[in-house]
Protein backbone atom coordinates (compact mmCIF):
# COMPACT_ATOMS: atom_id res chain seq x y z
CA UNK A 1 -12.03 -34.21 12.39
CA UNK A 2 -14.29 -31.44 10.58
CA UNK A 3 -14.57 -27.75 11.53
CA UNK A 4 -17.50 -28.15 13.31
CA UNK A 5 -16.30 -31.21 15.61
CA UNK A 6 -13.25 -29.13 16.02
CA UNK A 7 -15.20 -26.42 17.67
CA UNK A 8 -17.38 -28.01 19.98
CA UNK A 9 -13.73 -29.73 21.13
CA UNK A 10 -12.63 -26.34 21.39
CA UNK A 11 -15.62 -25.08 23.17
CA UNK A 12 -15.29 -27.95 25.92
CA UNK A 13 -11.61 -26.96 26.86
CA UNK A 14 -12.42 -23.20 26.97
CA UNK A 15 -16.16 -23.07 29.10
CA UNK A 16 -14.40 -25.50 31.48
CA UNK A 17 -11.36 -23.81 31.89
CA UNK A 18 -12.30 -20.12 31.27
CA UNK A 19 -16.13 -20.36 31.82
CA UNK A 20 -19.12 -19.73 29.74
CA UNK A 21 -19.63 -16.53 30.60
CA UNK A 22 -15.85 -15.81 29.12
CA UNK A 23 -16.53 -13.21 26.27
CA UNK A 24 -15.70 -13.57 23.09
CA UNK A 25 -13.88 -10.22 23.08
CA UNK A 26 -11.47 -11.88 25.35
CA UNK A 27 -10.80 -14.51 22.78
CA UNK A 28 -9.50 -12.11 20.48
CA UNK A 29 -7.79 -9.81 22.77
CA UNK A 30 -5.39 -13.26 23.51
CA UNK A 31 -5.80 -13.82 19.84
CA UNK A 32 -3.53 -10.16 19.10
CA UNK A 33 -0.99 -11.78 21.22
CA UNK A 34 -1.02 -15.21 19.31
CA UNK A 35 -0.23 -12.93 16.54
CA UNK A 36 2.77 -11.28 17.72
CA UNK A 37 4.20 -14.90 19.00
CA UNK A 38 3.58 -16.06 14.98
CA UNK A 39 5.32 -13.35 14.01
CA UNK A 40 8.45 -13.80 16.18
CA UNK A 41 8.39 -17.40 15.08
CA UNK A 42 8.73 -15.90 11.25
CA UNK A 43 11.38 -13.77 12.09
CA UNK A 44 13.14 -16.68 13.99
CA UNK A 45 12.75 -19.24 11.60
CA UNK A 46 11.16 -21.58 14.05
CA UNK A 47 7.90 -23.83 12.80
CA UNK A 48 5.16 -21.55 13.00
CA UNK A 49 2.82 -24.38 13.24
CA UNK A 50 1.99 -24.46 16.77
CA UNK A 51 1.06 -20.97 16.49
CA UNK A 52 -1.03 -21.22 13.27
CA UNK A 53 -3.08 -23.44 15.16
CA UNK A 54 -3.20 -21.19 18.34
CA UNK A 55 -4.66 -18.27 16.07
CA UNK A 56 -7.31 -20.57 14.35
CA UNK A 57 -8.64 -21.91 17.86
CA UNK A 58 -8.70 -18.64 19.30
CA UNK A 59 -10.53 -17.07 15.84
CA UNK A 60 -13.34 -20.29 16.13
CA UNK A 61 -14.04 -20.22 19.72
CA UNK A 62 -14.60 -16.16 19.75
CA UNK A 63 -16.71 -17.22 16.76
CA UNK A 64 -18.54 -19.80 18.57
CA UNK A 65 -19.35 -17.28 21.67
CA UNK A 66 -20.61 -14.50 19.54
CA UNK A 67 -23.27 -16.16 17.44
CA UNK A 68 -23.49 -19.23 20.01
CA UNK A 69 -22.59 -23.15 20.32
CA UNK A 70 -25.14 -24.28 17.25
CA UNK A 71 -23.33 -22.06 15.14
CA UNK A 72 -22.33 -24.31 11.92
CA UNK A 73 -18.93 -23.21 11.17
CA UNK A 74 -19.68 -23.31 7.38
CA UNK A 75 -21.13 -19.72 7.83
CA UNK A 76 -17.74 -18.40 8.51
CA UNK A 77 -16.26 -20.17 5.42
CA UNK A 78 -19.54 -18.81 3.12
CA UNK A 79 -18.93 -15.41 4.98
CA UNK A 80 -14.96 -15.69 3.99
CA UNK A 81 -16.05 -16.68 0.53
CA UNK A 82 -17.99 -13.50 0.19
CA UNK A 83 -15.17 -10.87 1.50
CA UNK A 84 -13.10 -12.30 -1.10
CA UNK A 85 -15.66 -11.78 -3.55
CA UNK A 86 -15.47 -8.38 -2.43
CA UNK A 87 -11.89 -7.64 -2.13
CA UNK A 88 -11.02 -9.17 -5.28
CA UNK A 89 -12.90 -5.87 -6.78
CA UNK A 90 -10.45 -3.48 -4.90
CA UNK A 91 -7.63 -1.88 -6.12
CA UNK A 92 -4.61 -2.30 -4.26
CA UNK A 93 -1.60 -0.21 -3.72
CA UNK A 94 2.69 -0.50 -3.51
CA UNK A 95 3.22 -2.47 -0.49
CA UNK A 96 5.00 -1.01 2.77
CA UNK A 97 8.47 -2.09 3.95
CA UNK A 98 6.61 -5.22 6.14
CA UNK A 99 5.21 -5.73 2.57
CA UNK A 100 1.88 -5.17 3.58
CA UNK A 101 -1.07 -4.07 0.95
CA UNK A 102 -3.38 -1.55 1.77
CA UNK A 103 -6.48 -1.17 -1.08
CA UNK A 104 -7.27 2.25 -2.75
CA UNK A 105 -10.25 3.82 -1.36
CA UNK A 106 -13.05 4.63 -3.63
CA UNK A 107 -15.39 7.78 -3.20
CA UNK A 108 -18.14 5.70 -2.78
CA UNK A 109 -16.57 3.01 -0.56
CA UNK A 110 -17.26 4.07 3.34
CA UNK A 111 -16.99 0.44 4.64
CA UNK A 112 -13.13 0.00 5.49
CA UNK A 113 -13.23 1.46 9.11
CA UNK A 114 -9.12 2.01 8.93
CA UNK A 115 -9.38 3.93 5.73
CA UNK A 116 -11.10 7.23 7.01
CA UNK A 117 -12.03 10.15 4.47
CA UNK A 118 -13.47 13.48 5.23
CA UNK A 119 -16.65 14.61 3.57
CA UNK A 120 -16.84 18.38 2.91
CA UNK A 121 -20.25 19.44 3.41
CA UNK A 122 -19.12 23.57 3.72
CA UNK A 123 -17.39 25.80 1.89
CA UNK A 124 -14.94 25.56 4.89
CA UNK A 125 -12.61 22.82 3.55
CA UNK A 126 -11.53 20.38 5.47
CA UNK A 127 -8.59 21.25 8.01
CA UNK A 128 -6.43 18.93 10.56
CA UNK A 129 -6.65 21.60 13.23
CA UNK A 130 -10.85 21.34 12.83
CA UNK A 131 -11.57 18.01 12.22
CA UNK A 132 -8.86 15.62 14.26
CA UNK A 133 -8.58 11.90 12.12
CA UNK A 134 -5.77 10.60 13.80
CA UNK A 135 -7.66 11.55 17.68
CA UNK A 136 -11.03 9.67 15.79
CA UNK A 137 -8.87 6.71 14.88
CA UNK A 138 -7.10 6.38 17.97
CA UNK A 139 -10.68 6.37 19.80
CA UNK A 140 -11.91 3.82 17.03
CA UNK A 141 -9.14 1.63 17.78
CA UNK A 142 -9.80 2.10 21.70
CA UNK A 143 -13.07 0.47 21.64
CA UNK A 144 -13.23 -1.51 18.15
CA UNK A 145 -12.36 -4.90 20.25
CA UNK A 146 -14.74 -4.47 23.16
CA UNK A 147 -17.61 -4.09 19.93
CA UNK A 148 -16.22 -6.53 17.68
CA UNK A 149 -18.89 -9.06 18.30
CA UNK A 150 -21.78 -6.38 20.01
CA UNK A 151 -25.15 -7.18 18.88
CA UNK A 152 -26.14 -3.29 16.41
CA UNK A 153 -28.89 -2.94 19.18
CA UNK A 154 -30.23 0.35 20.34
CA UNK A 155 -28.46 -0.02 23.94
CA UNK A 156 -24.90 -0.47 21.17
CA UNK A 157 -25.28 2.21 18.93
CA UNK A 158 -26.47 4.35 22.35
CA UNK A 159 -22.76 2.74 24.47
CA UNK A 160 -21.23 4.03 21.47
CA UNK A 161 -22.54 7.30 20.55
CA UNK A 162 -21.58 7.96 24.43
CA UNK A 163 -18.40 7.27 24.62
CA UNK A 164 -17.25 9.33 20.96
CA UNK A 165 -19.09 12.19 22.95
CA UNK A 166 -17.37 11.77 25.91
CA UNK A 167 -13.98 11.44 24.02
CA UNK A 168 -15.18 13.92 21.56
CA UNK A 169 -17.49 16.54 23.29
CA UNK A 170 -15.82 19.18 20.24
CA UNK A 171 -17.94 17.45 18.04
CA UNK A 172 -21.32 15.81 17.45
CA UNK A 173 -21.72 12.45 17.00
CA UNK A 174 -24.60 10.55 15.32
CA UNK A 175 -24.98 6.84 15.89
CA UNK A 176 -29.13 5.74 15.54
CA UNK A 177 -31.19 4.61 13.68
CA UNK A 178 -30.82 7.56 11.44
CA UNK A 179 -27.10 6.21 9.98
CA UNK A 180 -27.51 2.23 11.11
CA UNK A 181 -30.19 1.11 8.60
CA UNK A 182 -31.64 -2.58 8.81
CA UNK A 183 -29.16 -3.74 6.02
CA UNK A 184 -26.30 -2.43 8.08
CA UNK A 185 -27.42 -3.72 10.98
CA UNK A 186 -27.80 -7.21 9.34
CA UNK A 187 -24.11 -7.18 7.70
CA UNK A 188 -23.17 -6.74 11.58
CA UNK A 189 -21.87 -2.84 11.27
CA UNK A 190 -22.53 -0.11 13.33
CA UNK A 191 -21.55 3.71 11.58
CA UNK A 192 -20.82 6.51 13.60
CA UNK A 193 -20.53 10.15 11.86
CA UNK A 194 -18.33 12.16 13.82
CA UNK A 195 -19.34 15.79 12.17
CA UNK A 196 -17.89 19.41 12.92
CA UNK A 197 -20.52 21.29 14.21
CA UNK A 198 -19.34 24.61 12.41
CA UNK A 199 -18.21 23.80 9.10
CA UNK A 200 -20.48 20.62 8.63
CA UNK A 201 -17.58 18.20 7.40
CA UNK A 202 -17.49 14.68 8.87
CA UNK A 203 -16.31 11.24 8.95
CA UNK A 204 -17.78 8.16 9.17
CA UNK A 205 -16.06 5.44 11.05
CA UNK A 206 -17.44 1.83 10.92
CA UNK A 207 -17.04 -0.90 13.74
């Protein structure tokens, strides 16, 4: 069996039993719990097999729902292909105790939406007490599942720009046309600037 006849298998087990209209954020909300189950079965020493395969169905039929059943499944291999491309540039630092890499940010890298810099635009340098990363992170991480697979459509970047104001009315928040440009847009990322409205220094968080 190839990918592709793999997920149209896939596809007829989960619109009959969890329905067509079944998002594919729901997919990967189960998926996080897949994860934790692989996990346990690492720290067991059971065969993680079983749950390997668990993840990958979960990962193809969220796929599948977001960009449709004709989807060829090659795209997500040539898309793989190409974030490797791009991650093999990176530098990477010591790993944590989980031995875990995280990559060195570079001043002109703003695409890694967990690795959030502040950009001083005022002589008023950039202060925790003024401009709150860990309350923007804990938003992004809030709503980065329900947008995982949102079209970068006016009626998304306006959802979105709502609720960092709501959650954010201390700041202002910019999420248009103005900072989603068409080759954003087709990449599949939507940037939001939260900025300080004194001082003028800001963050830009990508979903």
């Amino acid at each position: 069996m190839n990918l592709n006849e793999l997920k149209y298998k896939a596809a007829e087990f989960s619109d009959k039993t969890f329905g067509r209209d079944n998002p594919p954020t729901a997919s990967i909300r189960k998926l996080r719990g897949e994860v934790d189950e692989l996990l346990e079965c690492f720290e067991k020493g059971d065969d993680p097999s079983e749950e390997f395969a668990d993840c990958f169905l979960l990962l193809i039929d969220a796929y599948r729902k977001h960009f449709g059943d004709d989807i060829d499944l090659q795209k997500l291999i040539d898309d793989s292909s190409d974030k490797l491309d791009v991650v093999s540039t990176r530098s990477w630092g010591e790993p944590d105790e989980h031995g875990v890499f995280q990559h060195i940010k570079e001043e002109e890298d703003d695409g890694d939406p967990y690795d959030l810099s502040v950009h001083s635009a005022g002589s008023d340098y950039y202060n925790p007490d003024v401009l709150d990363i860990n309350k923007i992170e804990r938003i992004y991480d809030e709503i980065s599942l329900d947008f995982a697979f949102a079209t970068t459509s006016p009626d998304t970047l306006n959802k979105i720009k709502k609720i960092f104001q709501e959650k954010l009315p201390e700041y202002n928040v910019q999420c248009d046309d103005k900072n989603n440009t068409l080759e954003s847009r087709n990449a599949g990322q939507i940037w939001i600037r939260v900025t300080h409205p004194r001082n003028e220094n800001y963050i830009d968080v990508v979903l």
